[in-house]
N, C-alpha and C. Protein backbone atom coordinates (compact mmCIF):
# COMPACT_ATOMS: atom_id res chain seq x y z
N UNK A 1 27.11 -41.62 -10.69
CA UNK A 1 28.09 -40.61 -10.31
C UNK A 1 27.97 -39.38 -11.20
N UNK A 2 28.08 -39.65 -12.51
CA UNK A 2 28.35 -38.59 -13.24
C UNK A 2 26.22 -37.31 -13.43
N UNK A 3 25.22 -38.62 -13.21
CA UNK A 3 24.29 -37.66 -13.03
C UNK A 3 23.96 -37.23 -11.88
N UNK A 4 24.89 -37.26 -10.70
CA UNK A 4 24.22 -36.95 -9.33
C UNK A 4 25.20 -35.59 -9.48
N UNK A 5 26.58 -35.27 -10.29
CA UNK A 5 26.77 -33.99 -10.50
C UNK A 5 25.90 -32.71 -11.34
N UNK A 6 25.02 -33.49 -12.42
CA UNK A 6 24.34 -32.53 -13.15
C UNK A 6 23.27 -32.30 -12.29
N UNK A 7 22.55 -33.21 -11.85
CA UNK A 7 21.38 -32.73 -10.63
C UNK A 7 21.69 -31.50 -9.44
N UNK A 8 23.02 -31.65 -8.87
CA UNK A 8 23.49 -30.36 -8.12
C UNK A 8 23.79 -29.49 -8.78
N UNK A 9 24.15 -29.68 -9.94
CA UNK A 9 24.49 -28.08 -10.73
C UNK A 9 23.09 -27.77 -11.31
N UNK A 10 22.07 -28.69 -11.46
CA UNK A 10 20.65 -27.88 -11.82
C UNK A 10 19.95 -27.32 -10.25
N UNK A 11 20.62 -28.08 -9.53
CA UNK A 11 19.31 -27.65 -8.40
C UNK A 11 20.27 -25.83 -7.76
N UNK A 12 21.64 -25.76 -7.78
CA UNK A 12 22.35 -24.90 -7.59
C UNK A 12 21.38 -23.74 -8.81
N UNK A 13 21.85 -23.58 -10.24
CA UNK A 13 20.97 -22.92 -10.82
C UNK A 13 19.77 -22.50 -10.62
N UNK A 14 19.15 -23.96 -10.40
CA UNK A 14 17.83 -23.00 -9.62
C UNK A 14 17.32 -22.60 -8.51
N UNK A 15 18.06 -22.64 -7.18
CA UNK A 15 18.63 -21.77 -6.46
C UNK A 15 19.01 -20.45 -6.55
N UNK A 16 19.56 -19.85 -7.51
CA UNK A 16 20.23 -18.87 -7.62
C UNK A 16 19.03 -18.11 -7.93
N UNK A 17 18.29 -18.99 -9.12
CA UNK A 17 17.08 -18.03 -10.03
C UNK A 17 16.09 -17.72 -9.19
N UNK A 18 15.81 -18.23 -7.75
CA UNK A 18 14.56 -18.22 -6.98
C UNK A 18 15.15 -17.24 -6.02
N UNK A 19 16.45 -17.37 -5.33
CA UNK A 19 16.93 -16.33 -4.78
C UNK A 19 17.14 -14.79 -5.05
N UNK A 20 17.43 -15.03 -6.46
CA UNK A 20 17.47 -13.81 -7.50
C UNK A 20 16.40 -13.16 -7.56
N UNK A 21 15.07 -13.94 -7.96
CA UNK A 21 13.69 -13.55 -7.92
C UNK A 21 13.38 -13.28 -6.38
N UNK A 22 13.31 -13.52 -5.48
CA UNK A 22 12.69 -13.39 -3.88
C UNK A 22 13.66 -12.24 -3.72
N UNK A 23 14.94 -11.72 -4.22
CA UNK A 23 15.52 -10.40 -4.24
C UNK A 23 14.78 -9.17 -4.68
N UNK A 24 14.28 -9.57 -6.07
CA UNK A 24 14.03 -8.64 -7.07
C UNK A 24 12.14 -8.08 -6.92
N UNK A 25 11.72 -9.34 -6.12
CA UNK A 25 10.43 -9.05 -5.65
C UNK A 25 10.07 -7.64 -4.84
N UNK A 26 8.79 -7.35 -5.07
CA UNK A 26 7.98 -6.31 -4.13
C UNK A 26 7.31 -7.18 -3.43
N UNK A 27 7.02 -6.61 -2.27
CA UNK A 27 6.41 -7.23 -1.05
C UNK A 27 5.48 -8.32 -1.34
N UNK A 28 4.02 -7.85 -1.91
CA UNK A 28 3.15 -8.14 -2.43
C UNK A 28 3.33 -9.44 -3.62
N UNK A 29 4.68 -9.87 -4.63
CA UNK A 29 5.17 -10.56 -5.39
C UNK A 29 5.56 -11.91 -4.49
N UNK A 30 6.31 -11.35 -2.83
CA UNK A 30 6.67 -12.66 -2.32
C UNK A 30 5.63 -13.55 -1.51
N UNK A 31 4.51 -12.63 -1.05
CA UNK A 31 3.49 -13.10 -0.88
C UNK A 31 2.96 -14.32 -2.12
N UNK A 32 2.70 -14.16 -3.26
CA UNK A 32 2.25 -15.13 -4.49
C UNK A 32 2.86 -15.61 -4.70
N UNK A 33 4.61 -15.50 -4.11
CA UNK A 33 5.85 -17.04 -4.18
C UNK A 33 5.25 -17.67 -3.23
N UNK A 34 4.97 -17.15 -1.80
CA UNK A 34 4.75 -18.06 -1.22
C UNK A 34 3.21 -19.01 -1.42
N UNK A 35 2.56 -18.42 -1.94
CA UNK A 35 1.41 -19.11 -1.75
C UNK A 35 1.97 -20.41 -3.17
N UNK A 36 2.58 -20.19 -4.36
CA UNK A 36 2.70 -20.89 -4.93
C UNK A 36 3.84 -22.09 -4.12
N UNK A 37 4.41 -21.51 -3.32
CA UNK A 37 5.55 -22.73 -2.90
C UNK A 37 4.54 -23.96 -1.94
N UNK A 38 3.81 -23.29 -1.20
CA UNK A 38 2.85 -24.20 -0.78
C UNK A 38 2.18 -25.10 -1.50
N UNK A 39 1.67 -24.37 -2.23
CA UNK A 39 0.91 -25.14 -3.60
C UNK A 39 1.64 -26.33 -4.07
N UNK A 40 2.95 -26.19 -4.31
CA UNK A 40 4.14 -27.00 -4.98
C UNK A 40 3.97 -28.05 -3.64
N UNK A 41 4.15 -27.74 -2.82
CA UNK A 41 4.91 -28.66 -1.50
C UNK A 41 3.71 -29.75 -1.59
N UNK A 42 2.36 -28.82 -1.48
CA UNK A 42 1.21 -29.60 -1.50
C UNK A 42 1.06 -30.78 -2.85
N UNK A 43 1.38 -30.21 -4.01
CA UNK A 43 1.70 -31.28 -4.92
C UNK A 43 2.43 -32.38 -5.18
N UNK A 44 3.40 -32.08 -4.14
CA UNK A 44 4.52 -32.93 -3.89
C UNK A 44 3.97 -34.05 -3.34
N UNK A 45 3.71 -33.45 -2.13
CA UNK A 45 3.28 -34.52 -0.87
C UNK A 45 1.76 -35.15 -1.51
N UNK A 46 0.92 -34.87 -2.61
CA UNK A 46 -0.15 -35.91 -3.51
C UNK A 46 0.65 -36.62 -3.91
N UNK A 47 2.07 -36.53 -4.85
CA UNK A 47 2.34 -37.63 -5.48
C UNK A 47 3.29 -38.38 -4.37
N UNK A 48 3.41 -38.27 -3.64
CA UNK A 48 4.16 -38.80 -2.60
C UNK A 48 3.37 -39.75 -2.01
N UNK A 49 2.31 -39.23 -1.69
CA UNK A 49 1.41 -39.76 -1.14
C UNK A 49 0.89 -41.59 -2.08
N UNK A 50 0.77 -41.02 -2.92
CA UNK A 50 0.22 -41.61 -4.22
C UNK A 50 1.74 -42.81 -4.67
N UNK A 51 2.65 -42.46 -4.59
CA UNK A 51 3.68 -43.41 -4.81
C UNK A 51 4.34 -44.06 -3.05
N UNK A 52 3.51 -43.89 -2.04
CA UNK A 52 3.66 -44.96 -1.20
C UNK A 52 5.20 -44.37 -0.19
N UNK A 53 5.73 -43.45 -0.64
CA UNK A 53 6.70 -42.90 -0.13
C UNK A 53 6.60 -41.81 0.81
N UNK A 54 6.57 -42.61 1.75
CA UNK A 54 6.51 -41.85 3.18
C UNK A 54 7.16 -40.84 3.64
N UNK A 55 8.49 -40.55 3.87
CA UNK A 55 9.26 -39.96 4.33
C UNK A 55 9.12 -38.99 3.38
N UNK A 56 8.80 -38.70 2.08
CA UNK A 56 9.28 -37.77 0.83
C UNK A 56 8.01 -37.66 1.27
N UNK A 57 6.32 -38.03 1.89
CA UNK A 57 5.71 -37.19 1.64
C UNK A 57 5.64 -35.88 3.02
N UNK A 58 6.03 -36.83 4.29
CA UNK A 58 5.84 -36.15 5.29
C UNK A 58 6.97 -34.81 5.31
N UNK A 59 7.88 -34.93 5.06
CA UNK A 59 8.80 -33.54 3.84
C UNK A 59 8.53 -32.80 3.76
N UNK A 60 7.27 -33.16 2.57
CA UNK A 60 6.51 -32.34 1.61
C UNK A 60 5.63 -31.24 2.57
N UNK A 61 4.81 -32.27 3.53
CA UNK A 61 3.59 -31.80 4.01
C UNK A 61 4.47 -30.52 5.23
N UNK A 62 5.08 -31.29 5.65
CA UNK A 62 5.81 -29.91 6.62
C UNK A 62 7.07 -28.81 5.73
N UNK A 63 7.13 -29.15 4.64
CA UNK A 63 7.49 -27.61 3.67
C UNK A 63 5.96 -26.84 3.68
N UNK A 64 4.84 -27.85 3.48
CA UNK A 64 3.95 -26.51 3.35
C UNK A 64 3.29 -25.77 4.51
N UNK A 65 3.42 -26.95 5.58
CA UNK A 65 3.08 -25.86 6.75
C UNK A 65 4.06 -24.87 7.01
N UNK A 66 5.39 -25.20 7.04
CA UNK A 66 6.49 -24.43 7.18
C UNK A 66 6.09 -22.78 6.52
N UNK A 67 5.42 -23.28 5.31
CA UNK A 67 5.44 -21.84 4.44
C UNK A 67 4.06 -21.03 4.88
N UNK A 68 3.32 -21.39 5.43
CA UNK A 68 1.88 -21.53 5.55
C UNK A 68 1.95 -20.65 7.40
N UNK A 69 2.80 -21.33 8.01
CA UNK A 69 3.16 -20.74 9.57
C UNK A 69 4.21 -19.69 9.39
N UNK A 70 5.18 -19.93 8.54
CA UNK A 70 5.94 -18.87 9.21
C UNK A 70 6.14 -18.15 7.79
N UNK A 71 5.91 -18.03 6.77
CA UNK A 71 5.26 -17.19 5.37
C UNK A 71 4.11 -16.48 5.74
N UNK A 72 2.84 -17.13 5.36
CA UNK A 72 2.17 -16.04 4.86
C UNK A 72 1.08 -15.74 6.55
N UNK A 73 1.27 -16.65 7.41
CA UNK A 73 0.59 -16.38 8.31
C UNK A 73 1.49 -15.31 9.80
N UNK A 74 2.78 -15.42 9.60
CA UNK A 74 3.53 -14.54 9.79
C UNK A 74 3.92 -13.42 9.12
N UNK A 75 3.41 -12.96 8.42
CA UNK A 75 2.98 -11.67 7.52
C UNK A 75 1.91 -11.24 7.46
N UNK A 76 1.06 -11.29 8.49
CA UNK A 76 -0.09 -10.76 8.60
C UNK A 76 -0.24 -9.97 9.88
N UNK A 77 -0.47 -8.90 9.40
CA UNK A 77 -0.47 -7.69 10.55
C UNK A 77 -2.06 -7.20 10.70
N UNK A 78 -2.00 -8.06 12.15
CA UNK A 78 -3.87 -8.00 12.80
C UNK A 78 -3.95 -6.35 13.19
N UNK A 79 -2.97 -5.39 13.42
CA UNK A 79 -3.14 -4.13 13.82
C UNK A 79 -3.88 -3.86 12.35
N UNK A 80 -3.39 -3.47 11.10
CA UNK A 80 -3.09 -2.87 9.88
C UNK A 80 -4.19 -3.63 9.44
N UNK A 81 -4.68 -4.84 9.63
CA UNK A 81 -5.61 -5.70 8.50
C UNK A 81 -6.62 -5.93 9.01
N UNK A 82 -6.95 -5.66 10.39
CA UNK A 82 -8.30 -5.56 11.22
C UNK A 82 -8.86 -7.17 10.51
N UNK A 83 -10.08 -6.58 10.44
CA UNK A 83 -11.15 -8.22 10.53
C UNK A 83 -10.49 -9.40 9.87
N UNK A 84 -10.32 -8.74 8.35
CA UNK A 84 -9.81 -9.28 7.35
C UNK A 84 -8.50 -10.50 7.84
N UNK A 85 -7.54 -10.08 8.46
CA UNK A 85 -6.02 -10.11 8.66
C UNK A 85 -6.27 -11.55 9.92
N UNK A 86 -7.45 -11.40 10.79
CA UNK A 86 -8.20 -12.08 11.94
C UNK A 86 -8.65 -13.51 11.58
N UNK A 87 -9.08 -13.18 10.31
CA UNK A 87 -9.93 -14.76 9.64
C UNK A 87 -8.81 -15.04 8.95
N UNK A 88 -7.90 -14.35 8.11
CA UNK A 88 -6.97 -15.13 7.46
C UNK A 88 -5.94 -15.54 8.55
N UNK A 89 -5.85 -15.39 9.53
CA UNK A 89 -4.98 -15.97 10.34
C UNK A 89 -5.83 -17.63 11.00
N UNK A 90 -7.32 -17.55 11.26
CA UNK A 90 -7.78 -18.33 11.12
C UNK A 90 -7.88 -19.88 10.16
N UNK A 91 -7.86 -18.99 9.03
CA UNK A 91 -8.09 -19.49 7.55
C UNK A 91 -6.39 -20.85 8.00
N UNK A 92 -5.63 -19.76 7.74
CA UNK A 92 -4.16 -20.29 7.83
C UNK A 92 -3.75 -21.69 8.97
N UNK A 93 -4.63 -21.27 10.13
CA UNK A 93 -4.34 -22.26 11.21
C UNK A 93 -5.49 -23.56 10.92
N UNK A 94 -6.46 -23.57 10.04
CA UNK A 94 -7.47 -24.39 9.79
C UNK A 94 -6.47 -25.05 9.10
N UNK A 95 -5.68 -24.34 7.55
CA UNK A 95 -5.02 -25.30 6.84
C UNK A 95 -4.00 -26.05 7.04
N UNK A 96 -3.34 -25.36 8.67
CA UNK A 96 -2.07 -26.25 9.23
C UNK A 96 -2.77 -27.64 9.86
N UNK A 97 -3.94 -27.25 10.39
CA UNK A 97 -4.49 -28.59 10.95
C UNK A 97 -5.19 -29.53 9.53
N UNK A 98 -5.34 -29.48 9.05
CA UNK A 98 -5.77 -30.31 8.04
C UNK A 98 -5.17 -30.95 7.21
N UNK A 99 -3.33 -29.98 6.84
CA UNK A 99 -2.58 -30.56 6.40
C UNK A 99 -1.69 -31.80 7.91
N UNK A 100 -1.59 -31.47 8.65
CA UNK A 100 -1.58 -32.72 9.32
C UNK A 100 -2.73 -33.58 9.52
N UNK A 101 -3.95 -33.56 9.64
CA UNK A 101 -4.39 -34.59 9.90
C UNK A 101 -4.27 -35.44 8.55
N UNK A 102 -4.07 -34.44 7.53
CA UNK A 102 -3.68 -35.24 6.11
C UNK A 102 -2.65 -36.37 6.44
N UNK A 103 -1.80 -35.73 6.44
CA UNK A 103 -0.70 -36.43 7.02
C UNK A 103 -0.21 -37.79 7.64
N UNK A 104 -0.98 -37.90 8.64
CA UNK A 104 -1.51 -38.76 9.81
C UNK A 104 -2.39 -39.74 9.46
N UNK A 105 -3.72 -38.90 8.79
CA UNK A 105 -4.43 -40.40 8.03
C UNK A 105 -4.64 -40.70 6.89
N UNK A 106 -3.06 -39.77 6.00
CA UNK A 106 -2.94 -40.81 4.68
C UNK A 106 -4.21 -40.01 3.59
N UNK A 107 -4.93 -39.22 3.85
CA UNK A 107 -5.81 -38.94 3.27
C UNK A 107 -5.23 -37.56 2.28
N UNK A 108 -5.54 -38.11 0.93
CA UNK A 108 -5.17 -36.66 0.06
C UNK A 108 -6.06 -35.87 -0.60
N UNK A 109 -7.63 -36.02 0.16
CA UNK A 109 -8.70 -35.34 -0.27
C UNK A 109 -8.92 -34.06 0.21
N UNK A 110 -8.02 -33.98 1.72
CA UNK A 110 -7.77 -33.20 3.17
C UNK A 110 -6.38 -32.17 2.30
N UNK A 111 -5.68 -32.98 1.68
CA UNK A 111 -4.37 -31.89 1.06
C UNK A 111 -4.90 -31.35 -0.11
N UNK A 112 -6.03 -31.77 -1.15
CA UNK A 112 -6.39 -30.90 -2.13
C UNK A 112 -7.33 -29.74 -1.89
N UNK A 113 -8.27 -30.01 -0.74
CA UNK A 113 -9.22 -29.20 0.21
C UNK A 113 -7.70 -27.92 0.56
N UNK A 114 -6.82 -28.33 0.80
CA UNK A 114 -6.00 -27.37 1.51
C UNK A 114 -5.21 -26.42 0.33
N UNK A 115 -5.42 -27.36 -0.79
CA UNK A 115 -4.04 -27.34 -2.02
C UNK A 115 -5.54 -25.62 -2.80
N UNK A 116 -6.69 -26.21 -2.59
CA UNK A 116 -7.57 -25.44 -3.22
C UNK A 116 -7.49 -23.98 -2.94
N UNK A 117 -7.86 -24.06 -1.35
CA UNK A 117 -8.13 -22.68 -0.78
C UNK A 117 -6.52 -22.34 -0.37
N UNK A 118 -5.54 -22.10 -1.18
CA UNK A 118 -4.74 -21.57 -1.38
C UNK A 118 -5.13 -21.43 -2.84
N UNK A 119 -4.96 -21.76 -3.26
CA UNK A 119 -5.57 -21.39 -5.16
C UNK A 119 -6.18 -20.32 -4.87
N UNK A 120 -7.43 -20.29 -4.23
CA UNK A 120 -8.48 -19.41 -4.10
C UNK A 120 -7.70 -18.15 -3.75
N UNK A 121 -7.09 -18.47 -2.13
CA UNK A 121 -6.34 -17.04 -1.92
C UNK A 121 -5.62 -16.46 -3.15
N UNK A 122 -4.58 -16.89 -3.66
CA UNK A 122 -3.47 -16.85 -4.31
C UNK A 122 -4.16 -15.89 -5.32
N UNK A 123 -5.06 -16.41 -5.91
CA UNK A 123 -6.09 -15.90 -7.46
C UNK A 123 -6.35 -13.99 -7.04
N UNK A 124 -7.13 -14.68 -5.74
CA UNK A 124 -7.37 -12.99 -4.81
C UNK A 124 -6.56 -11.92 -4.81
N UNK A 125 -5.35 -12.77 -4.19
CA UNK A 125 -4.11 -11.83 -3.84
C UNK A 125 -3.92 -10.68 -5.50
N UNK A 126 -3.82 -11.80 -6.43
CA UNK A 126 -2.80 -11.50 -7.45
C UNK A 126 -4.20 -10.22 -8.23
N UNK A 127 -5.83 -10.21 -7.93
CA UNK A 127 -6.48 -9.80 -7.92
C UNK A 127 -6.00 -7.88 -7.93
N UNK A 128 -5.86 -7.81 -6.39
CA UNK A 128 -5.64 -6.76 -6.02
C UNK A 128 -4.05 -6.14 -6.28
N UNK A 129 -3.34 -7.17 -6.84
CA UNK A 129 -1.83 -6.46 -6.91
C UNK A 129 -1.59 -4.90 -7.55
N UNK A 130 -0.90 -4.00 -7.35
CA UNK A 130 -0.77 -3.00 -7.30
C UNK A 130 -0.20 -2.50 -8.94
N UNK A 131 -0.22 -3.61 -9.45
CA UNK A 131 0.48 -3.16 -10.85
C UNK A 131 -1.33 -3.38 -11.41
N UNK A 132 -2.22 -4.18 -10.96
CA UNK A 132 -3.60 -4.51 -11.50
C UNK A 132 -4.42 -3.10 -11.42
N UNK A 133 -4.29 -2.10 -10.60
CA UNK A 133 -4.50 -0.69 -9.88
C UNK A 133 -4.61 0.24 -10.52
N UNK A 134 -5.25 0.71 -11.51
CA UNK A 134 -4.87 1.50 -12.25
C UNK A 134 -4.27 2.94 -11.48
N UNK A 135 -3.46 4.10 -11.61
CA UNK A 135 -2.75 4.91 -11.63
C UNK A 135 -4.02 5.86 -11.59
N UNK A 136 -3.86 6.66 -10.11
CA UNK A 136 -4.77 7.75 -10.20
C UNK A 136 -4.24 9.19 -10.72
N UNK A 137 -5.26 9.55 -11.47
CA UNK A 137 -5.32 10.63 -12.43
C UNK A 137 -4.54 11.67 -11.03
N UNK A 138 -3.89 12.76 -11.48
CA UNK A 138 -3.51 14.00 -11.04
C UNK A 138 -5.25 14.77 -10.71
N UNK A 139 -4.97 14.86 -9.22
CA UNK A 139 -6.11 15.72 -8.98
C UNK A 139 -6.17 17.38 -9.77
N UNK A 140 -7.90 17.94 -9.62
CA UNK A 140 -7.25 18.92 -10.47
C UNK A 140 -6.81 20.06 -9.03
N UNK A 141 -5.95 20.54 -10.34
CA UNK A 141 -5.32 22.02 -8.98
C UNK A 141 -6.09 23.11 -9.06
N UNK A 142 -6.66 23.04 -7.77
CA UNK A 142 -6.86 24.31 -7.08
C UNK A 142 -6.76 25.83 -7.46
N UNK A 143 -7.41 26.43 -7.22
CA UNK A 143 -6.94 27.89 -8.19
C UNK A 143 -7.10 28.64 -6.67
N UNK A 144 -6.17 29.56 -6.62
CA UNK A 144 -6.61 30.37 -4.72
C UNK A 144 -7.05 31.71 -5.84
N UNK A 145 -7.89 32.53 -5.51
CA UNK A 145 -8.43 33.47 -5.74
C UNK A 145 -7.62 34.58 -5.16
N UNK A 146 -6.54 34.22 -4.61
CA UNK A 146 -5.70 35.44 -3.99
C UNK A 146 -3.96 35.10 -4.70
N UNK A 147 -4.12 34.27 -6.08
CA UNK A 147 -2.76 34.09 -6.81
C UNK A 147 -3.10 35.00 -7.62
N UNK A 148 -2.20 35.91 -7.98
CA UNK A 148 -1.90 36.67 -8.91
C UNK A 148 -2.08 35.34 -10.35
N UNK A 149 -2.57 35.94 -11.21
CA UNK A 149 -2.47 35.09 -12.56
C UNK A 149 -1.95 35.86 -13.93
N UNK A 150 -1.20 35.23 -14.91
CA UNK A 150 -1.07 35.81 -16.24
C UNK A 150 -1.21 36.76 -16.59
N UNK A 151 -0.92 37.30 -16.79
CA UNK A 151 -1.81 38.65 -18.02
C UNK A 151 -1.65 38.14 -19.25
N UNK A 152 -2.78 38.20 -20.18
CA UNK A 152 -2.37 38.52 -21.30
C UNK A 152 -2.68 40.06 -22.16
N UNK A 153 -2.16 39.96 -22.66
CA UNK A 153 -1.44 41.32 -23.15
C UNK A 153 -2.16 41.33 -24.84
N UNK A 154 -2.98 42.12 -25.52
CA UNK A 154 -3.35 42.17 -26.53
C UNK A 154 -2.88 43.23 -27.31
N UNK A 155 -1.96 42.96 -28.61
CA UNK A 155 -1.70 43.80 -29.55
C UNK A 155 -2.28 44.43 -30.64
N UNK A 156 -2.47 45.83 -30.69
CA UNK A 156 -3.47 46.30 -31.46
C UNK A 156 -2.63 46.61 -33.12
């Protein structure tokens, strides 16, 4: 009794802190939550897997398609991302099928294959993030040949 109250007041806390953070995020930041929440789900559903507990793993495995279909593969704009945006939508529907057939035949060689190439993306993503970018220099300005300029003025 008395630890099934501290467990809701930790899982409430951290609730708040993930909500807080998925607030405070830039676009590009909730993208690398999500790829890490997958990651997590996917870890889950190994030891799940691994401790014989069924129901806690099949959970697991559909939190990560969950995040995987309607996260990061529903954030991909095939207008805006051309080829690129085409295969990762690919990429994405390969890993929904694999995390079920995981699923289905018990196999967790199929969820680390899946657990990986999210690593891989994830590494990429965080690659190109916009804080990694360095800050382009001020172009130089222009001079029009028809601006009046300065005088300077010399004192004798």
């Amino acid at each position: 009794m008395f630890g099934s109250s501290k467990t809701r007041g930790a899982n409430a806390y951290a609730k708040v802190g993930i909500e807080t953070g998925v607030i405070a995020a830039s676009p590009h930041k909730l993208i690398v939550m999500l790829f890490e929440g997958a990651i997590v789900a996917i870890s889950n559903a190994i030891q799940h897997m691994k401790n014989g507990d069924v129901p806690a793993k099949g959970q697991a495995i559909s939190k990560a398609i969950a995040i995987i279909d309607n996260g990061l593969r529903a954030s991909l704009d095939k207008k805006a991302g051309g080829e690129i945006a085409v295969s990762l939508d690919a990429l994405y529907e390969y890993m929904t099928n694999r995390l079920i057939l995981a699923n289905i035949n018990n196999q967790d060689e199929m969820l680390i294959e899946v657990q990986n190439l999210l690593r891989d993306l994830k590494t990429s993503w965080e690659a190109i993030s916009p804080a990694n970018i360095p800050a382009m220099e001020k172009p130089p300005v222009a001079l029009d040949a028809l601006t009046p300029r300065p005088v300077k003025f010399v004192e004798a």
